[in-house]
N, C-alpha and C. Protein backbone atom coordinates (compact mmCIF):
# COMPACT_ATOMS: atom_id res chain seq x y z
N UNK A 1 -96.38 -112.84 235.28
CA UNK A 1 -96.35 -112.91 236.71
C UNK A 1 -96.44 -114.39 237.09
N UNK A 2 -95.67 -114.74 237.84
CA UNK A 2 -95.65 -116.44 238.44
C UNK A 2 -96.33 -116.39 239.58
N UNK A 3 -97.93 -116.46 239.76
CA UNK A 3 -98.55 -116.48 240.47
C UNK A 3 -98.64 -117.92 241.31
N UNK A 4 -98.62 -119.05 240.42
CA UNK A 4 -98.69 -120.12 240.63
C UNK A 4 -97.93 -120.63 241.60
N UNK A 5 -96.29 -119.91 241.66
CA UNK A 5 -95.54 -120.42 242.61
C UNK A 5 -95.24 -119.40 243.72
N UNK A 6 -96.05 -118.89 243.89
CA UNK A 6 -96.17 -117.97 244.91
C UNK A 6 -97.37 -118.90 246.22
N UNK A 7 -96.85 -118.08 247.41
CA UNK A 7 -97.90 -118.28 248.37
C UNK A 7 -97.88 -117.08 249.68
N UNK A 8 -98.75 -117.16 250.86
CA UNK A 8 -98.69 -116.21 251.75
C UNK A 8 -97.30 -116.68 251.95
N UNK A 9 -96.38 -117.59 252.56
CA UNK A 9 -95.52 -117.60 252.76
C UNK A 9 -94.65 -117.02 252.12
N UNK A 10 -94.68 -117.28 250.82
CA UNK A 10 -93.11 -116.71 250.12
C UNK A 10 -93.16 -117.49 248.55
N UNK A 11 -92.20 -117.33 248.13
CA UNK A 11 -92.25 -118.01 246.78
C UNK A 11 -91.13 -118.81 246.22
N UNK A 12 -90.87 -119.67 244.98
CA UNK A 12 -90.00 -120.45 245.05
C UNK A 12 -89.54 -119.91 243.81
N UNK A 13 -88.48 -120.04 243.21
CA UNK A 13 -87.44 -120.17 241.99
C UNK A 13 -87.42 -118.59 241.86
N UNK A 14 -86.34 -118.31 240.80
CA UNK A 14 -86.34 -116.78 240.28
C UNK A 14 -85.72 -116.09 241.31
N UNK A 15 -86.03 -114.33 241.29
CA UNK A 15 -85.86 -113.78 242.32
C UNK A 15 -87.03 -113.57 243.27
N UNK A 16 -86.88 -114.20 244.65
CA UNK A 16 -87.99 -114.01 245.29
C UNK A 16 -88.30 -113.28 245.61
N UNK A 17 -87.71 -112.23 246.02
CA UNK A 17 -88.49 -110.56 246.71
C UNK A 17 -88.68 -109.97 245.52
N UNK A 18 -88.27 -110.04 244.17
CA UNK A 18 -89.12 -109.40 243.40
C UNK A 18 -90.32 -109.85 242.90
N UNK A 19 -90.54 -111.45 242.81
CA UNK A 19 -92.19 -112.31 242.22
C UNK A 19 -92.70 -111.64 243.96
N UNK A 20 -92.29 -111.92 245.33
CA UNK A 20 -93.28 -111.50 246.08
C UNK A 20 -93.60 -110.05 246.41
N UNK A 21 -93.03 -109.50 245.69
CA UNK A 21 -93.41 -108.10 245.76
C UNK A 21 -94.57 -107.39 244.88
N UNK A 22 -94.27 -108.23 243.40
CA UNK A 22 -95.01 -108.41 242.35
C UNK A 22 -96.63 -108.59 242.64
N UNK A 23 -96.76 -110.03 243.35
CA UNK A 23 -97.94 -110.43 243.82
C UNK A 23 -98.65 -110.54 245.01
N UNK A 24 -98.09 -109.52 245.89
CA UNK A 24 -98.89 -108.77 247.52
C UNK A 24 -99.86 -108.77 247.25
N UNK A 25 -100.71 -108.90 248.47
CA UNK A 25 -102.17 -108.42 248.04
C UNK A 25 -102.32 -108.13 249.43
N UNK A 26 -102.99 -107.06 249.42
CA UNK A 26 -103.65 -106.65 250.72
C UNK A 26 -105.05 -107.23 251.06
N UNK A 27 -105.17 -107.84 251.44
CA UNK A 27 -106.31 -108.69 252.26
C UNK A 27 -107.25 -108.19 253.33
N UNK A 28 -106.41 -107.01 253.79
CA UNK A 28 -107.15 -106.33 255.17
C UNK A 28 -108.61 -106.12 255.03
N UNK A 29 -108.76 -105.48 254.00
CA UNK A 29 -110.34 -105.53 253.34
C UNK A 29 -111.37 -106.90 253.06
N UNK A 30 -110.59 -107.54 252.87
CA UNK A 30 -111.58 -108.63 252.59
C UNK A 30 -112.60 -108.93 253.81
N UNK A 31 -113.94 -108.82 253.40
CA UNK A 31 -114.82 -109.28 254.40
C UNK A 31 -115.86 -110.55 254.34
N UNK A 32 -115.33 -111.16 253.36
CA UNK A 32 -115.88 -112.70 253.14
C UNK A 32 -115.46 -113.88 254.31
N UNK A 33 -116.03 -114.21 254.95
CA UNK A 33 -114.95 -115.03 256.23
C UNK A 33 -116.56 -116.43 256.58
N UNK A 34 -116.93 -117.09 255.13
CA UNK A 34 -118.23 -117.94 255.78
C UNK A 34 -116.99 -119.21 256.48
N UNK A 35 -116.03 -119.12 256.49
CA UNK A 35 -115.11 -120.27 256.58
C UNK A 35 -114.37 -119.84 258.40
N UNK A 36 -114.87 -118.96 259.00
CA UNK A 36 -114.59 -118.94 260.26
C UNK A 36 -115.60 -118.44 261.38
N UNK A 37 -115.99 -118.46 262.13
CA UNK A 37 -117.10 -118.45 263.35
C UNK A 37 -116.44 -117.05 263.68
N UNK A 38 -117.35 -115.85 264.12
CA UNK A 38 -116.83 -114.81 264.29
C UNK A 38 -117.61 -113.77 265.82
N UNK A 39 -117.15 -113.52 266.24
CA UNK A 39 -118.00 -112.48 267.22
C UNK A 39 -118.91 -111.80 267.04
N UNK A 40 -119.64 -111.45 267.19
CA UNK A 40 -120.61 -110.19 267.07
C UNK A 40 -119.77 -109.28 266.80
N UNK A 41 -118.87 -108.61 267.73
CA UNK A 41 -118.17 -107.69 267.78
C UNK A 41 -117.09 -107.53 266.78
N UNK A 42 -116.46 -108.92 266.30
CA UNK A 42 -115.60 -109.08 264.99
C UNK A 42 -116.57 -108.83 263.34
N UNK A 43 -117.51 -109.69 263.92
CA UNK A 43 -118.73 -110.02 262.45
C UNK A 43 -119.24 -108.85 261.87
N UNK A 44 -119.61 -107.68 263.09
CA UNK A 44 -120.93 -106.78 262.45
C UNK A 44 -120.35 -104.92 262.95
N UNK A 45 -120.18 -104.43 261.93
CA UNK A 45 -119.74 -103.17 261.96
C UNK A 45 -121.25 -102.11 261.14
N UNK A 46 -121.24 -101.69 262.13
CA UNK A 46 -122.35 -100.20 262.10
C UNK A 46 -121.86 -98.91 260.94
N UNK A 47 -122.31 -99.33 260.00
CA UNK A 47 -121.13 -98.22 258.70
C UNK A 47 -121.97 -96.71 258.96
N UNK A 48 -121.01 -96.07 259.65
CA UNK A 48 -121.18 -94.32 259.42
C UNK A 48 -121.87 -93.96 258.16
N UNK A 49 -121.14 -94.14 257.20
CA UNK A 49 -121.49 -93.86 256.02
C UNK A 49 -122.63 -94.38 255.36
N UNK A 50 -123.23 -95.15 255.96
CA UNK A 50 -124.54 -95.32 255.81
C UNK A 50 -125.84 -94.70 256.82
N UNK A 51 -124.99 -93.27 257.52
CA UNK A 51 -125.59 -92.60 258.56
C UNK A 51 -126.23 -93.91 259.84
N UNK A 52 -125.71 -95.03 259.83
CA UNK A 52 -126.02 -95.49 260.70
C UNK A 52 -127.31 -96.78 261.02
N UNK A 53 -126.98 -96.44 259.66
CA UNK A 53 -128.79 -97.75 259.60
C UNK A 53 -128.67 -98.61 258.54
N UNK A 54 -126.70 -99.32 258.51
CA UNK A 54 -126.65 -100.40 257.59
C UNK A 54 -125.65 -100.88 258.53
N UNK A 55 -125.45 -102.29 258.44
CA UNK A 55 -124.68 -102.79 259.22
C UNK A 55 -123.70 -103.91 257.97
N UNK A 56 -122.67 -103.93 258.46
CA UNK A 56 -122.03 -105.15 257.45
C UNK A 56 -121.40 -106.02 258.00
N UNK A 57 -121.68 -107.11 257.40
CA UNK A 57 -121.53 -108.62 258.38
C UNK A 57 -120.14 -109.61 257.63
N UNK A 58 -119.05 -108.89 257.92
CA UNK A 58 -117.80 -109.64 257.84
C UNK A 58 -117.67 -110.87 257.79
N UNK A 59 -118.67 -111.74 258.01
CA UNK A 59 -118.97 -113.14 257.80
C UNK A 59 -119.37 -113.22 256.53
N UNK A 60 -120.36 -112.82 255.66
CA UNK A 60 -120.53 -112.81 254.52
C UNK A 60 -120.86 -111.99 253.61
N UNK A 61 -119.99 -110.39 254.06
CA UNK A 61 -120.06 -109.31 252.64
C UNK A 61 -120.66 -108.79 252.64
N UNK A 62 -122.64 -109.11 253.35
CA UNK A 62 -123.43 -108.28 252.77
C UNK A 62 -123.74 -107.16 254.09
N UNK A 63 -124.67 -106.30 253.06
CA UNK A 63 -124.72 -105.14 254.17
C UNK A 63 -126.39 -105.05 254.73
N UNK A 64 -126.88 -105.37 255.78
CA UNK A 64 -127.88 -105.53 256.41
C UNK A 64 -128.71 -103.73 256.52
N UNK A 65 -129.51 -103.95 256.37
CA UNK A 65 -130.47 -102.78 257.55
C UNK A 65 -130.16 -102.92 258.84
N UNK A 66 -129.84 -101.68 259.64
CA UNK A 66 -130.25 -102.02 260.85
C UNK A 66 -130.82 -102.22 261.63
N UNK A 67 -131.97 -101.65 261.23
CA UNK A 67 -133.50 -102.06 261.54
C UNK A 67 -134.72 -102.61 260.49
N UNK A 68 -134.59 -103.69 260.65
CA UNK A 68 -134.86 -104.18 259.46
C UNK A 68 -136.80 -103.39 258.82
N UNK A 69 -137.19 -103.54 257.83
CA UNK A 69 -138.32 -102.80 257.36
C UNK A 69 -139.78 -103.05 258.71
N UNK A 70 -140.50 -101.53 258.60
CA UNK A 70 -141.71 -101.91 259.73
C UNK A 70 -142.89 -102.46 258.78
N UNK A 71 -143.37 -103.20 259.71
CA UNK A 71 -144.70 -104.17 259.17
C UNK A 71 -144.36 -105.70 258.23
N UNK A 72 -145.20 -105.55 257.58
CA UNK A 72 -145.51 -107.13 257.12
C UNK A 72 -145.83 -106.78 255.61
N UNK A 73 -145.74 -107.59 254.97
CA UNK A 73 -146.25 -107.45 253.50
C UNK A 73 -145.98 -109.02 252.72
N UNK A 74 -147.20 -108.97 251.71
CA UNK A 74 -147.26 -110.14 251.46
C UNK A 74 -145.48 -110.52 250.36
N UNK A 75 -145.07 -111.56 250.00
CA UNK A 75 -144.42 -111.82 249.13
C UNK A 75 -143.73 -110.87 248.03
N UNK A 76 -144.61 -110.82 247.27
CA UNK A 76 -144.37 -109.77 246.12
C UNK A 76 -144.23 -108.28 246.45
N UNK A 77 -145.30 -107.83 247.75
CA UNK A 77 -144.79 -107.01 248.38
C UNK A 77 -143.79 -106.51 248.86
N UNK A 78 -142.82 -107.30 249.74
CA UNK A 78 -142.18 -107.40 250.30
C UNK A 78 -140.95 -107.16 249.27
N UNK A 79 -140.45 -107.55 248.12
CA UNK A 79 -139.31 -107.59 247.20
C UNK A 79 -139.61 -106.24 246.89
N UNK A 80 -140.99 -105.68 246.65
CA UNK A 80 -141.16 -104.32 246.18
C UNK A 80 -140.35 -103.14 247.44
N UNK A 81 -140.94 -103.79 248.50
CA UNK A 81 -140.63 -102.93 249.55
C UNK A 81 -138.86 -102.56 249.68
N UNK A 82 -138.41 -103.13 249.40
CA UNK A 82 -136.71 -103.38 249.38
C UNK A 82 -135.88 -102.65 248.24
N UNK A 83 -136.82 -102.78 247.12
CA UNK A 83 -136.71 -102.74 245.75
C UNK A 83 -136.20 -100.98 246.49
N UNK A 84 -137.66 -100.33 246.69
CA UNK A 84 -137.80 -99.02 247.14
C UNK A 84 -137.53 -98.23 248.11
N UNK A 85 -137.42 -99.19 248.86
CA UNK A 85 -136.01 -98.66 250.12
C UNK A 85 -135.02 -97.87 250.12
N UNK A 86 -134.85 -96.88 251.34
CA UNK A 86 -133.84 -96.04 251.39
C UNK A 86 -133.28 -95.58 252.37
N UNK A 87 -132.32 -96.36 252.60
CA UNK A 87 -131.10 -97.11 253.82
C UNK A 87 -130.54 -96.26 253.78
N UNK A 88 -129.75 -95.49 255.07
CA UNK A 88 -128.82 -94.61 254.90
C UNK A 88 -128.10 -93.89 253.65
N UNK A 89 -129.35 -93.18 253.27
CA UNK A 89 -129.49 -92.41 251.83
C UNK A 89 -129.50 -93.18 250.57
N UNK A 90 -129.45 -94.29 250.62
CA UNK A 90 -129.02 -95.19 249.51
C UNK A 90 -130.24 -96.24 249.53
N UNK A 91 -130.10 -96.10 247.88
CA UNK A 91 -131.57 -97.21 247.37
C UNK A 91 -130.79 -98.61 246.76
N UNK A 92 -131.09 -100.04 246.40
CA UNK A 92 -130.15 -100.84 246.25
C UNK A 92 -130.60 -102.06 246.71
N UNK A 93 -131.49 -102.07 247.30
CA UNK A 93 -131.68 -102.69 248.80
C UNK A 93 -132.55 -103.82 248.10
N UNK A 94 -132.20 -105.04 248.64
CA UNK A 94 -133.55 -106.46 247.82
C UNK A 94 -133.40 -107.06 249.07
N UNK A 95 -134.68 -108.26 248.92
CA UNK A 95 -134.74 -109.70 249.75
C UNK A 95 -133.54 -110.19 249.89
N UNK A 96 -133.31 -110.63 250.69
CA UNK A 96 -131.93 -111.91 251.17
C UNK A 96 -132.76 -113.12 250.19
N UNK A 97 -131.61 -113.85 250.09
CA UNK A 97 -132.03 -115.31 249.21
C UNK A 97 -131.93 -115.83 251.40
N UNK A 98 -132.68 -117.31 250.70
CA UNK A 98 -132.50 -117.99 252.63
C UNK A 98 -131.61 -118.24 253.29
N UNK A 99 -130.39 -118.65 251.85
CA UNK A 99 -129.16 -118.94 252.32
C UNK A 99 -128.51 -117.74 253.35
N UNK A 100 -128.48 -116.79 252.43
CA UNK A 100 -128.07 -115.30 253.30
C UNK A 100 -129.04 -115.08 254.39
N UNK A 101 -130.31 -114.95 254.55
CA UNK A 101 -131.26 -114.54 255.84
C UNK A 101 -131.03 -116.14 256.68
N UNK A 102 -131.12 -117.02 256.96
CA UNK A 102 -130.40 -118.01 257.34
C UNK A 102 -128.77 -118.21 258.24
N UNK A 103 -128.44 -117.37 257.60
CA UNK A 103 -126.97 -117.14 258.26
C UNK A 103 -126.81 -116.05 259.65
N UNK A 104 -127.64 -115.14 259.79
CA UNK A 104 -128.17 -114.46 260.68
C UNK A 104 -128.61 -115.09 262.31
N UNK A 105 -129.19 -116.32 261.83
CA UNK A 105 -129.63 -117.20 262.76
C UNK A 105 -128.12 -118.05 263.66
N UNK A 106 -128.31 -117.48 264.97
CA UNK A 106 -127.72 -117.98 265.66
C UNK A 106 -128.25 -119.46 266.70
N UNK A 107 -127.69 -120.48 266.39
CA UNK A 107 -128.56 -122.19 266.97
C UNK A 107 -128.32 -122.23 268.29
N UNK A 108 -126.99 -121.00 269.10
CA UNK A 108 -126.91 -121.65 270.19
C UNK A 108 -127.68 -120.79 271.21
N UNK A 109 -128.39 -119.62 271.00
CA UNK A 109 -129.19 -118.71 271.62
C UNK A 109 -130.22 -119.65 272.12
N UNK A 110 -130.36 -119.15 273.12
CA UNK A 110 -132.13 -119.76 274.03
C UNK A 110 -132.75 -119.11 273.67
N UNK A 111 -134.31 -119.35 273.41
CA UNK A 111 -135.00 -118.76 273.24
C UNK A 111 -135.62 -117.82 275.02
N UNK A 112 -136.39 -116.98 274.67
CA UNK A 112 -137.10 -117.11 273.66
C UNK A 112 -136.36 -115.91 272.69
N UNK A 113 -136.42 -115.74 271.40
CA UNK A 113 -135.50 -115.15 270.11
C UNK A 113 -136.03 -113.75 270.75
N UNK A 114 -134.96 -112.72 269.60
CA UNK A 114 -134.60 -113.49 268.19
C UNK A 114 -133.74 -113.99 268.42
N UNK A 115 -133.47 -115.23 267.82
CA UNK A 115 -132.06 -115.53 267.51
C UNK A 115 -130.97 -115.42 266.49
N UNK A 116 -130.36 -114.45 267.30
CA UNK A 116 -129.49 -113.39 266.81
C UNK A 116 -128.59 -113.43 267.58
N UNK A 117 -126.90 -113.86 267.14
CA UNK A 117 -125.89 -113.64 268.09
C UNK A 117 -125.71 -112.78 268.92
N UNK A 118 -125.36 -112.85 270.68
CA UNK A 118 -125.53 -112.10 271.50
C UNK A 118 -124.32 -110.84 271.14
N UNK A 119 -125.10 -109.50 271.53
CA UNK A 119 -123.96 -108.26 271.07
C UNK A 119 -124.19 -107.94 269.42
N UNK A 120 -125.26 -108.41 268.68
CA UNK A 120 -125.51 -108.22 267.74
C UNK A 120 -126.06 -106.24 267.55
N UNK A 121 -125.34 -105.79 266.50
CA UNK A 121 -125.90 -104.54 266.25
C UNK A 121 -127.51 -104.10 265.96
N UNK A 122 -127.72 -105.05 265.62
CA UNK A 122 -129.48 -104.31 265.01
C UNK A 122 -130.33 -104.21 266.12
N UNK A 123 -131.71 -103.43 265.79
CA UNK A 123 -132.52 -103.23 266.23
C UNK A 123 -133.92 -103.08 265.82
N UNK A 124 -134.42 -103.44 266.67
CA UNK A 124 -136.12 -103.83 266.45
C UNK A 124 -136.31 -105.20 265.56
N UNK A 125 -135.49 -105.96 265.76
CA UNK A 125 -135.74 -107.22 264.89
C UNK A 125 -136.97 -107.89 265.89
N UNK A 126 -137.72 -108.00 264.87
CA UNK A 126 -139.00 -108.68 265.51
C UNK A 126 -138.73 -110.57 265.69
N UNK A 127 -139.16 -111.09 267.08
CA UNK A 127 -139.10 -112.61 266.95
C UNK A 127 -140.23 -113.19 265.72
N UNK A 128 -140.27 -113.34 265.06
CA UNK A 128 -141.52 -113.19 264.02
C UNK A 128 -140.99 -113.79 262.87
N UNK A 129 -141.79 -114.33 261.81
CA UNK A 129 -141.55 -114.78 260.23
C UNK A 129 -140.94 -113.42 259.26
N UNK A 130 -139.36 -113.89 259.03
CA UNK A 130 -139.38 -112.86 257.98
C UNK A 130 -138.93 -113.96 257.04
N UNK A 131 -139.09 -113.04 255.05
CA UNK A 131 -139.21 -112.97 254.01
C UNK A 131 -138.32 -113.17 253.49
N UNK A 132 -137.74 -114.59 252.84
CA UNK A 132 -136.21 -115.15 251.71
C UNK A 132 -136.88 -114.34 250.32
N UNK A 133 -136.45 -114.30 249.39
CA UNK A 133 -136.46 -114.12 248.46
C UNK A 133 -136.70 -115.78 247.19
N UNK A 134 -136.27 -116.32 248.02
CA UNK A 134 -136.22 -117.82 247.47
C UNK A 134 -137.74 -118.64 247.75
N UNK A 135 -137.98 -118.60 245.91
CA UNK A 135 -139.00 -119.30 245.90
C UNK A 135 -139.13 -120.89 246.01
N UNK A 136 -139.71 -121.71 246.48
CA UNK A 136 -139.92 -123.37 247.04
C UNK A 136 -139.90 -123.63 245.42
N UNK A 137 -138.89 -124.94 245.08
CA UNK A 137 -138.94 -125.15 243.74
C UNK A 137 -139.97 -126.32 243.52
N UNK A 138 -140.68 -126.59 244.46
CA UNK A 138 -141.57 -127.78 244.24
C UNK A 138 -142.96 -126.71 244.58
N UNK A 139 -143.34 -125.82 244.54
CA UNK A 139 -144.17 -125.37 244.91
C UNK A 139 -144.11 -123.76 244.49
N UNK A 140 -144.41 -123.11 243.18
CA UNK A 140 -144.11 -121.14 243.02
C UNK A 140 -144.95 -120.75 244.12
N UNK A 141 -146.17 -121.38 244.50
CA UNK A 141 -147.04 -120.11 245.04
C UNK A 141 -146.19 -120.05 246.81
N UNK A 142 -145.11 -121.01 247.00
CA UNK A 142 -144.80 -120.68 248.15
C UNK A 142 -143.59 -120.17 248.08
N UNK A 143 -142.41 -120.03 249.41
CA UNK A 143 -141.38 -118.87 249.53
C UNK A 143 -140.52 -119.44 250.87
N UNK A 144 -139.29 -119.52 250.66
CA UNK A 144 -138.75 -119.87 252.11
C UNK A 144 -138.33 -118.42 253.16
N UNK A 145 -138.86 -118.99 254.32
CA UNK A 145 -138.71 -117.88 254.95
C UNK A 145 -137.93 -118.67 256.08
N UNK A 146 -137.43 -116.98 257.46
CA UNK A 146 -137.25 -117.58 258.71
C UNK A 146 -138.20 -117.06 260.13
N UNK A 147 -137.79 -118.27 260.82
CA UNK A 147 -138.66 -117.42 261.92
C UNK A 147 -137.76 -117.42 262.86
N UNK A 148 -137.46 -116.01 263.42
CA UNK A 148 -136.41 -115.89 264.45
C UNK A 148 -136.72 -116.10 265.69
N UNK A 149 -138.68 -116.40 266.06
CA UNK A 149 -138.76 -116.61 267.51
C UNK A 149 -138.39 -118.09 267.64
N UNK A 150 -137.97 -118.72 266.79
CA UNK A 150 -137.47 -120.24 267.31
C UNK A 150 -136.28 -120.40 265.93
N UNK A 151 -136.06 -119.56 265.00
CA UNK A 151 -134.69 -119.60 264.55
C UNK A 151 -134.69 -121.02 263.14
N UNK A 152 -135.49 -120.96 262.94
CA UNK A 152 -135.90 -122.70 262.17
C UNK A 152 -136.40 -121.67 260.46
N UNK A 153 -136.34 -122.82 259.67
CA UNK A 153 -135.75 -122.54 258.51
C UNK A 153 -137.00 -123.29 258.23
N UNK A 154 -137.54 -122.22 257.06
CA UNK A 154 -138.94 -123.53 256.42
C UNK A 154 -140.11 -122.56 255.31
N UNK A 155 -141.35 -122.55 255.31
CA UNK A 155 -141.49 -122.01 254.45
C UNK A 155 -142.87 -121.44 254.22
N UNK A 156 -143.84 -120.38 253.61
CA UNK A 156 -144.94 -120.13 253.43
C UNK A 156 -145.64 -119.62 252.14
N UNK A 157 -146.75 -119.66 252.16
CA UNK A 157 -147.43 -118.95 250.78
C UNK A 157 -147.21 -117.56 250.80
N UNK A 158 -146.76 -117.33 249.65
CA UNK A 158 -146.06 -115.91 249.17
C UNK A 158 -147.52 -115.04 249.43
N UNK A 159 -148.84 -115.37 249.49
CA UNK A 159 -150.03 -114.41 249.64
C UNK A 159 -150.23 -113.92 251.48
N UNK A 160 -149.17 -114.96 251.99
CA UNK A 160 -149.42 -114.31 253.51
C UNK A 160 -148.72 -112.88 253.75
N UNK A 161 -148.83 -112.72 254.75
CA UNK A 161 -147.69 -111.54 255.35
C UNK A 161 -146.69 -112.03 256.67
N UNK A 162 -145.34 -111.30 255.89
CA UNK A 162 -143.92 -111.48 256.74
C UNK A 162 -143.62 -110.01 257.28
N UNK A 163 -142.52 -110.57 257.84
CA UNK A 163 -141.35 -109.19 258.23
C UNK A 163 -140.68 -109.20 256.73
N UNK A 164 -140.06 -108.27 256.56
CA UNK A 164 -139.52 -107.69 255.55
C UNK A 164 -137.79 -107.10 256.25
N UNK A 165 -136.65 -107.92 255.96
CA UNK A 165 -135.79 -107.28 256.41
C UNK A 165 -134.20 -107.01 255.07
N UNK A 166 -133.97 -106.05 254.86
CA UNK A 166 -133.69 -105.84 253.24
C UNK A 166 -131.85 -106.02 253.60
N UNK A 167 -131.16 -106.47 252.37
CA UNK A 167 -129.94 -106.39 252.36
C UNK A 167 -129.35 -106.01 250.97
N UNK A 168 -127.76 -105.85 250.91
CA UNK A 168 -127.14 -105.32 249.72
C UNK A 168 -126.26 -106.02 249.46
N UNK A 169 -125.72 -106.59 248.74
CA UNK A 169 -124.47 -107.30 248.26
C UNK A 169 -124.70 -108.03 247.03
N UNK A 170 -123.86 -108.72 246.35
CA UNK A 170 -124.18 -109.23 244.87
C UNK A 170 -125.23 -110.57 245.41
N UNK A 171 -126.27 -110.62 244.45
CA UNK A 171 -126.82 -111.28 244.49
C UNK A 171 -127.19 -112.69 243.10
N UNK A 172 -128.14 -113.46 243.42
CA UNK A 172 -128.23 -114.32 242.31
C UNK A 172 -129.35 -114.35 241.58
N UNK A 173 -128.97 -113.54 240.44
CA UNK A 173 -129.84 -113.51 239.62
C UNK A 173 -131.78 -114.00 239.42
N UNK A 174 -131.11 -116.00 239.53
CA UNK A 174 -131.81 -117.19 239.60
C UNK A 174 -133.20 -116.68 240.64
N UNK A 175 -133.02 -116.16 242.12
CA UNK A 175 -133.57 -116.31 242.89
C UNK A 175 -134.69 -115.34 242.87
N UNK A 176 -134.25 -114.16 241.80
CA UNK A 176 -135.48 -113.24 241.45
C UNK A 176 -136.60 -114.01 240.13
């Protein structure tokens, strides 16, 4: 297959409608998009099939709770809590690394939070400290977290208590 000289446009040498026929790809599916700014309404789809209490964020793949977990739990807690989770029938569920819980955060919202793009699907997101999965590499006993009543990125001792809000998608190994 001459992939190489192929593009969305079209392709060069040979017969061209047969190399571009060869190498179509349907794209419609793809929901990776960290490379474009997206709507609420474009970004975040409410999946049926998760009876309604997973959301998936077309910006980056993964599939959210829609209400993210009730209460607080310390650190280690908290990964347990996710671990054991059961999201629209389905277990699966871990910490966001910060990068991913981070992305959630919308900079141009006024407070007071959450800040959360306006028209956003979820509910009951507390303005409050929730729980990265990502431990401070200058520091184990601490943990980066966010706080959505002011949307800021930073960090605490894994022995306190957070929000707990769980997601699904491939994750990195490293960060457990």
């Amino acid at each position: 297959m001459l992939v190489g000289l192929c593009s969305l446009a079209g392709c060069s040498g040979g017969d061209d409608a047969a190399i571009a026929q060869e190498v179509a790809t349907d794209v419609s599916g793809v929901t990776q998009n960290w490379d474009k700014v997206l709507s609420a309404a474009q970004r975040f789809v409410v999946l049926s099939s998760f009876s309604r209490e997973a959301v998936r964020d077309n910006n980056t793949g993964l599939v959210w709770q829609t209400r993210p977990e009730g209460g607080t739990n310390f650190w280690g807690g908290a990964k347990g809590q996710c671990i054991n989770s059961i999201t629209g029938g389905t277990k699966g569920w871990r910490l966001p690394t910060i990068a991913e819980l981070a992305s959630l955060v919308d900079p141009s919202v006024q407070g007071p939070g959450p800040f959360l793009t306006p028209g956003h699907p979820f509910v009951g997101v507390s303005s409050a400290i929730h729980w990265s999965a990502s431990t401070l590499a200058e520091s184990p006993t601490g943990a980066w977290i966010v706080d959505f009543s002011s949307g800021l990125v930073s960090s605490d001792l894994k022995a306190n208590f957070n929000r707990i809000w769980c997601v699904r998608g491939a994750m990195q190994e490293s960060v457990y």
